[in-house]
C-alpha atoms as a PDB file:
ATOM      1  CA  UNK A   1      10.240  -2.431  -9.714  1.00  0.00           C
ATOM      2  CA  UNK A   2      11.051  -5.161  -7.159  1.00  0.00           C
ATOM      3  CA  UNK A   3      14.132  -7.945  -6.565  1.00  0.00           C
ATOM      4  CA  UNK A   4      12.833 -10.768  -4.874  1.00  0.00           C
ATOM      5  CA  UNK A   5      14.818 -13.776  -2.977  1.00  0.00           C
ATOM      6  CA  UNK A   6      13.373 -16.562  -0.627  1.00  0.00           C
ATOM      7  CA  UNK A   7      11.480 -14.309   1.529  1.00  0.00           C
ATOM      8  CA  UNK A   8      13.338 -10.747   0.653  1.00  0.00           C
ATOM      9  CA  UNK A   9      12.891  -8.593  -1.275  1.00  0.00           C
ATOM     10  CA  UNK A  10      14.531  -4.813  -2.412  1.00  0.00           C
ATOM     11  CA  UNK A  11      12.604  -2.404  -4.940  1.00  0.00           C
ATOM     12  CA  UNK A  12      12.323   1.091  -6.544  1.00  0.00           C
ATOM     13  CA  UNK A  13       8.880   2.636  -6.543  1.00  0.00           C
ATOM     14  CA  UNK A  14       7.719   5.937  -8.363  1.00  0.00           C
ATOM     15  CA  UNK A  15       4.310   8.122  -8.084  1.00  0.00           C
ATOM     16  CA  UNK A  16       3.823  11.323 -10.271  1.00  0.00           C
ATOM     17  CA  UNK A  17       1.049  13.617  -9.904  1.00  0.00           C
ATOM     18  CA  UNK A  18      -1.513  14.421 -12.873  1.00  0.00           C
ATOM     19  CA  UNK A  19      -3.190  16.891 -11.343  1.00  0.00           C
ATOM     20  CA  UNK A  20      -0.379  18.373  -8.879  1.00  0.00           C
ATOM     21  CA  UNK A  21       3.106  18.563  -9.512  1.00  0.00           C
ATOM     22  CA  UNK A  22       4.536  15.778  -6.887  1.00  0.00           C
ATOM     23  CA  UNK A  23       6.963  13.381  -7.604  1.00  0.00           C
ATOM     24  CA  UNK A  24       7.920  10.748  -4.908  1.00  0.00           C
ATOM     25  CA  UNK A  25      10.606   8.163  -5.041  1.00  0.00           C
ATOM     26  CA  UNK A  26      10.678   5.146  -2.614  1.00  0.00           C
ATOM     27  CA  UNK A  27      13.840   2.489  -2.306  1.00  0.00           C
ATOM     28  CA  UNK A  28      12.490   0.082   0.166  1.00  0.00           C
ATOM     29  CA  UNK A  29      13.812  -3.703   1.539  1.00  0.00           C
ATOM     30  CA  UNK A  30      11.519  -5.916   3.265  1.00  0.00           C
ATOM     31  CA  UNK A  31      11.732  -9.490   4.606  1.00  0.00           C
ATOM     32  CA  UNK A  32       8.492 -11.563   4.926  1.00  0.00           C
ATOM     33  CA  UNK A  33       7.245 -15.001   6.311  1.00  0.00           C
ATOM     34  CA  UNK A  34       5.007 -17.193   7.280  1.00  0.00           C
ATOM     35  CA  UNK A  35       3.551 -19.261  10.207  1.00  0.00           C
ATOM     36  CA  UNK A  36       0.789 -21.214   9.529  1.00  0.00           C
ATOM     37  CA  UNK A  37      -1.581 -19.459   7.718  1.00  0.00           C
ATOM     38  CA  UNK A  38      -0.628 -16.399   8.928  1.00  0.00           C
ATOM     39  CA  UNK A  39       2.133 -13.814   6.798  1.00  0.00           C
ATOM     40  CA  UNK A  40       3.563 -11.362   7.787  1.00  0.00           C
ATOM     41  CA  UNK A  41       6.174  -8.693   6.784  1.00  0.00           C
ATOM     42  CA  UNK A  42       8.781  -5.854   8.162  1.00  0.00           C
ATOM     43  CA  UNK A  43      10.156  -3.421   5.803  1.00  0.00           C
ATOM     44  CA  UNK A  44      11.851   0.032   5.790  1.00  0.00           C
ATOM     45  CA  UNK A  45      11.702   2.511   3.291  1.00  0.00           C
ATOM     46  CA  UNK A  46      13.652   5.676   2.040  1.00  0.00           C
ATOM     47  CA  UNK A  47      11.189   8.498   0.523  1.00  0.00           C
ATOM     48  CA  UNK A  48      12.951  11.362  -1.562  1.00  0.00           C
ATOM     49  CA  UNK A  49      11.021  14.245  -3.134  1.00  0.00           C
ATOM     50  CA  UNK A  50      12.844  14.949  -5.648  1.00  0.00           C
ATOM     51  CA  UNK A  51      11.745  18.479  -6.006  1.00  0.00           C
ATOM     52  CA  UNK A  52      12.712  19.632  -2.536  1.00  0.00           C
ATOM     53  CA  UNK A  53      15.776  18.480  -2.926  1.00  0.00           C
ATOM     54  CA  UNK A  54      16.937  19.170   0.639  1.00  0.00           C
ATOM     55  CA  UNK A  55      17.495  16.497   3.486  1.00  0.00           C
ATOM     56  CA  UNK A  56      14.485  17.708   5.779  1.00  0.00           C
ATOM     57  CA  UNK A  57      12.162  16.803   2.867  1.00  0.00           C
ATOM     58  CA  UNK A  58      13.353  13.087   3.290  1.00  0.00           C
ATOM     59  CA  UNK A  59      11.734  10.489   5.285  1.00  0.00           C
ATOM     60  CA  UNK A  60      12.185   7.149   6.702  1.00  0.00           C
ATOM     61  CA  UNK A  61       9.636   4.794   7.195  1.00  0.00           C
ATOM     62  CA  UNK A  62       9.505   1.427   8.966  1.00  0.00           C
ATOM     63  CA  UNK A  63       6.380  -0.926   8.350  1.00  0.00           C
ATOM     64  CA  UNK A  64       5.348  -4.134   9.466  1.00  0.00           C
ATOM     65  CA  UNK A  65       2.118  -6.049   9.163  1.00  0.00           C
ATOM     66  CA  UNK A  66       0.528  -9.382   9.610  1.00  0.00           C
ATOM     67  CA  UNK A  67      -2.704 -10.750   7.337  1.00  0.00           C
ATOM     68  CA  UNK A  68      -4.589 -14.199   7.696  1.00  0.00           C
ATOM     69  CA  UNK A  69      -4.614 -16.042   4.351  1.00  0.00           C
ATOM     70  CA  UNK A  70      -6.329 -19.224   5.522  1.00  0.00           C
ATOM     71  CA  UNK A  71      -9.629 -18.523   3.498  1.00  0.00           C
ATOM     72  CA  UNK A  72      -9.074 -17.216  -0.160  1.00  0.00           C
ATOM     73  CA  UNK A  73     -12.719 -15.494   0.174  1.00  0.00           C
ATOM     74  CA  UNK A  74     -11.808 -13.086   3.020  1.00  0.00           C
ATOM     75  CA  UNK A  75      -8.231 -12.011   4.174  1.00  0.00           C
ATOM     76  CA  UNK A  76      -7.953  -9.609   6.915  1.00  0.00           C
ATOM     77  CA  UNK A  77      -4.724  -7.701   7.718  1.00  0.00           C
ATOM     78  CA  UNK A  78      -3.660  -5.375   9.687  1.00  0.00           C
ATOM     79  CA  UNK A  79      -0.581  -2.800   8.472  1.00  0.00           C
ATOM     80  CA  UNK A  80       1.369   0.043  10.928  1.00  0.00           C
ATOM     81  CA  UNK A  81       3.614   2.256   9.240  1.00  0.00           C
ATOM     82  CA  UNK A  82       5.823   5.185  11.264  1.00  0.00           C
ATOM     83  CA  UNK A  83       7.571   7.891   9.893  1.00  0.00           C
ATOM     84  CA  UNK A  84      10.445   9.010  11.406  1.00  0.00           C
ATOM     85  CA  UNK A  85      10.375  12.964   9.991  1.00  0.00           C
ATOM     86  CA  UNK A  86       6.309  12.653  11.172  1.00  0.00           C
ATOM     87  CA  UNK A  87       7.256  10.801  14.626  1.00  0.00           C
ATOM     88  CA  UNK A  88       3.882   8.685  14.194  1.00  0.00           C
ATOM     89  CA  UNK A  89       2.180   6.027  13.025  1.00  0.00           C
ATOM     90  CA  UNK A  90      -0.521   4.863  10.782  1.00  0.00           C
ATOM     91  CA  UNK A  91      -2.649   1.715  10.868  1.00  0.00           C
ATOM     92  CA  UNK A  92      -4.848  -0.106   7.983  1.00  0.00           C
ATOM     93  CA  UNK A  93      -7.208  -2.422   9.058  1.00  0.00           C
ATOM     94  CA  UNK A  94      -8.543  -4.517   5.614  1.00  0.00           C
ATOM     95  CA  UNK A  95     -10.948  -7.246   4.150  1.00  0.00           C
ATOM     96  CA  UNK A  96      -9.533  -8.562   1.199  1.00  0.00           C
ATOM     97  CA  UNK A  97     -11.452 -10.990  -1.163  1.00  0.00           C
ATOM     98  CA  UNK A  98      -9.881 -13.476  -4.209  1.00  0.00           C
ATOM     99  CA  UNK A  99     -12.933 -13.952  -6.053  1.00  0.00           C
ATOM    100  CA  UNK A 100     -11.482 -16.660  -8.701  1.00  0.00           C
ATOM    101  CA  UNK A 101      -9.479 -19.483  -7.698  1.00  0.00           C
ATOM    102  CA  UNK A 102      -5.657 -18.999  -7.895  1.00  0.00           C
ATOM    103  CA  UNK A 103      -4.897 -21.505 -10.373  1.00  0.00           C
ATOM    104  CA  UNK A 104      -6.428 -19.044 -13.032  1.00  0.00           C
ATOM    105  CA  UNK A 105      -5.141 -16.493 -15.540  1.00  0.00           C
ATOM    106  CA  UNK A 106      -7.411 -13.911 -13.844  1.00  0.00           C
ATOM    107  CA  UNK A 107      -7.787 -12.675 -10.856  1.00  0.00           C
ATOM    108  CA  UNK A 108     -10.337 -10.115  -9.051  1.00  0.00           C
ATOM    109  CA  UNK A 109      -9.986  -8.443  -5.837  1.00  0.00           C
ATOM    110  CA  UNK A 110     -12.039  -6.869  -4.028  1.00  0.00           C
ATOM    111  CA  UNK A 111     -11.007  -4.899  -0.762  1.00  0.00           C
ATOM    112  CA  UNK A 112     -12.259  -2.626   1.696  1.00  0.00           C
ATOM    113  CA  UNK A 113     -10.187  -0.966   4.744  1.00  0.00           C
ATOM    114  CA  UNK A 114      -9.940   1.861   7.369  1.00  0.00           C
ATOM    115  CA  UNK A 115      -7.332   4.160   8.291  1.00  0.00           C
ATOM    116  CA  UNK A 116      -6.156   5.738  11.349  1.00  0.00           C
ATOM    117  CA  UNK A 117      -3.694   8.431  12.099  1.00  0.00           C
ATOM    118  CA  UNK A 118      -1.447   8.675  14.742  1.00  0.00           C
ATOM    119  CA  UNK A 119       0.679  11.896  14.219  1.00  0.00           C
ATOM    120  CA  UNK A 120       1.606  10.445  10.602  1.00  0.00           C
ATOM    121  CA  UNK A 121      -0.545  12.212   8.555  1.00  0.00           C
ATOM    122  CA  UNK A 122      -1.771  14.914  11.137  1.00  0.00           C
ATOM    123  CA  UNK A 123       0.082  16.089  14.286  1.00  0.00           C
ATOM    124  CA  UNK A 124      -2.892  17.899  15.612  1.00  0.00           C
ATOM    125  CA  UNK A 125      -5.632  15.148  15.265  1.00  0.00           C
ATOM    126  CA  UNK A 126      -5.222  11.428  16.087  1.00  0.00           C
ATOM    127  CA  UNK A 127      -8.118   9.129  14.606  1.00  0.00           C
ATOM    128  CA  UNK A 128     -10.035   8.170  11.273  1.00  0.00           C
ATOM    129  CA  UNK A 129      -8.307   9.195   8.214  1.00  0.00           C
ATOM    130  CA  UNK A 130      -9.936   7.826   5.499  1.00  0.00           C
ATOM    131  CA  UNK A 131     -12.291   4.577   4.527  1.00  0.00           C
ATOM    132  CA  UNK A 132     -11.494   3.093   1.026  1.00  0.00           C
ATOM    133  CA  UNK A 133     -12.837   0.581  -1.204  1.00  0.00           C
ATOM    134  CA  UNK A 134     -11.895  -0.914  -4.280  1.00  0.00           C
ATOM    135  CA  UNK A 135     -10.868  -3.998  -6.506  1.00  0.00           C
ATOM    136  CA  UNK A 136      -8.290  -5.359  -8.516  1.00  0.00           C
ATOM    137  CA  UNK A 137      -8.367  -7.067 -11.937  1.00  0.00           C
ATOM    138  CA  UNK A 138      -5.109  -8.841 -13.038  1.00  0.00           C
ATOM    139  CA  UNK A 139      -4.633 -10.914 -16.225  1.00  0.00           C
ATOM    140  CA  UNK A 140      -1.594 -13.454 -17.177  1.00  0.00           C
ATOM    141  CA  UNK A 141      -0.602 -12.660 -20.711  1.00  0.00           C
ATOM    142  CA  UNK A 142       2.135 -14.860 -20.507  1.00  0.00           C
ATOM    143  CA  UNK A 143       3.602 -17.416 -18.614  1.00  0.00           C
ATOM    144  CA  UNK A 144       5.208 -14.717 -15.892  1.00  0.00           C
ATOM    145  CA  UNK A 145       3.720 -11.871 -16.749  1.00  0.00           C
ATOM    146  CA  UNK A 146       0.419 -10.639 -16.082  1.00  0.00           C
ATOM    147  CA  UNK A 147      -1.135  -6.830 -16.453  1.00  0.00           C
ATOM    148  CA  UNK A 148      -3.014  -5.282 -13.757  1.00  0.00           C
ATOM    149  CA  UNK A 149      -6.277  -2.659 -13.496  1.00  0.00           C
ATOM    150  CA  UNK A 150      -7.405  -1.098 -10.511  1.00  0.00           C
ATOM    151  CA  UNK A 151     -10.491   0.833  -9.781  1.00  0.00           C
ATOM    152  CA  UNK A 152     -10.343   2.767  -5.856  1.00  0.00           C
ATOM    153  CA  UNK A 153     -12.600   5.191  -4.176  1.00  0.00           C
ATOM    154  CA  UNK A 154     -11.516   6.832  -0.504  1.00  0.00           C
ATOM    155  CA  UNK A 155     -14.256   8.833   1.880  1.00  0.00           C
ATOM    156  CA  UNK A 156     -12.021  11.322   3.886  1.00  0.00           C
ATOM    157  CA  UNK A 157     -12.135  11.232   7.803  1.00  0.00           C
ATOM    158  CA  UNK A 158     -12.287  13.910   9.600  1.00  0.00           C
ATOM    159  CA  UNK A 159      -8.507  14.004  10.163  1.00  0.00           C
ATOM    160  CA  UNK A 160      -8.458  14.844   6.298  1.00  0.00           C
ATOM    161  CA  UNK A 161     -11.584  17.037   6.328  1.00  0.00           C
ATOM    162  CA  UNK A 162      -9.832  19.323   9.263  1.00  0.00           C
ATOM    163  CA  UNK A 163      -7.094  19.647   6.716  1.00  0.00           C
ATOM    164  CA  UNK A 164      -9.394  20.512   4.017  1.00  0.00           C
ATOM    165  CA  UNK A 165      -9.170  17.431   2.066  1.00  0.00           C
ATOM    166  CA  UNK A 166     -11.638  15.455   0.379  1.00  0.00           C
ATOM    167  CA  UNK A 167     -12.907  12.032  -1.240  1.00  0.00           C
ATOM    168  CA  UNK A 168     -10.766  10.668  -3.772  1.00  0.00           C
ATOM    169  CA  UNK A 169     -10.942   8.176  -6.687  1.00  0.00           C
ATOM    170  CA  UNK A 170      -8.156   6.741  -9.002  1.00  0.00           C
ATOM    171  CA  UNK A 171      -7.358   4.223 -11.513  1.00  0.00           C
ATOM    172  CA  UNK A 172      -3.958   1.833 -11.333  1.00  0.00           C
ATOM    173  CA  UNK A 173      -2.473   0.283 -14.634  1.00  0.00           C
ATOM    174  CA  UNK A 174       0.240  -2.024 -13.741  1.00  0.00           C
ATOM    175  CA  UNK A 175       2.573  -4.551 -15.550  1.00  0.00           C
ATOM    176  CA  UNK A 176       4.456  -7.127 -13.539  1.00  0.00           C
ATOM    177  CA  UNK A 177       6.946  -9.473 -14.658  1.00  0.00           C
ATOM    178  CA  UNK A 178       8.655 -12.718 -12.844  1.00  0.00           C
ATOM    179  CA  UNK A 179      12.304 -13.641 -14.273  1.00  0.00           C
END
């Protein structure tokens, strides 16, 4: 859920595990903008875990990033996120593709990007993390509301594989609503 004004914006964001038992709760604020075709954005974020209930298993995260929107068939961008209980960073580089003209009720999105870890994910290892790919399908169902399918797959880098971790896939269904 996200409150949006001019260029800020303040939301509430939940993930629950189906195969683990993790629950994660985000309140985040972010302000973004715009300079010719390039956007940008700086946000920070409180995580809880609301089963460790303690203050070390909090986090703080400041993120900023910067994408270039000038051609609707390929968007790069470029993300950084650091984590203050972590004390490092991690970076998505991204191609992003709007395959049907915005003016329509659908949209499809393919994307493709690389992660690197600096301390954030690992402390012992600093490089590749992971390389994902993936697309988006949204529909407008009404006049500001649309629902939303994704369909992702991530190859693990061998900072995951050190920490015996392996490829993932996953499925988002979203609704999102404009008032």
């Amino acid at each position: 859920m996200a409150l949006s004004k001019s260029d800020f914006e303040i939301g509430l964001w939940l993930a629950r595990g189906d195969s683990q038992d993790y629950k994660e709760i985000n309140l985040y604020a972010g302000h973004g903008f715009s300079i010719y075709s390039l956007e940008a954005y700086l946000n920070f974020t409180h995580l809880i875990f609301p089963e460790e209930a303690k203050n070390q298993d909090q986090d703080n995260e400041i993120g900023f990033g910067i994408s270039y929107s000038s051609y609707q068939w390929l968007q790069p961008s470029l993300d950084y996120i650091w984590g203050s209980e972590a004390k490092g960073g991690y970076i998505e580089l991204s191609l992003r593709s709007d395959l049907i003209a915005s003016e329509s009720r659908y949209q499809i999105t393919p994307y493709m990007l690389r992660a690197y870890d600096f301390g954030y994910v690992s402390e012992d290892h600093d490089e590749l993390n992971h390389t994902e790919v993936g697309f988006e399908v949204s529909a407008l169902v009404a006049a500001d509301t649309s629902i939303e399918l994704g369909l992702h797959h991530s190859w693990a880098g061998r900072n995951l594989k050190r920490d015996d971790l392996d490829d993932v896939s996953w499925v988002n269904i979203g609704l999102s609503a404009e008032f």
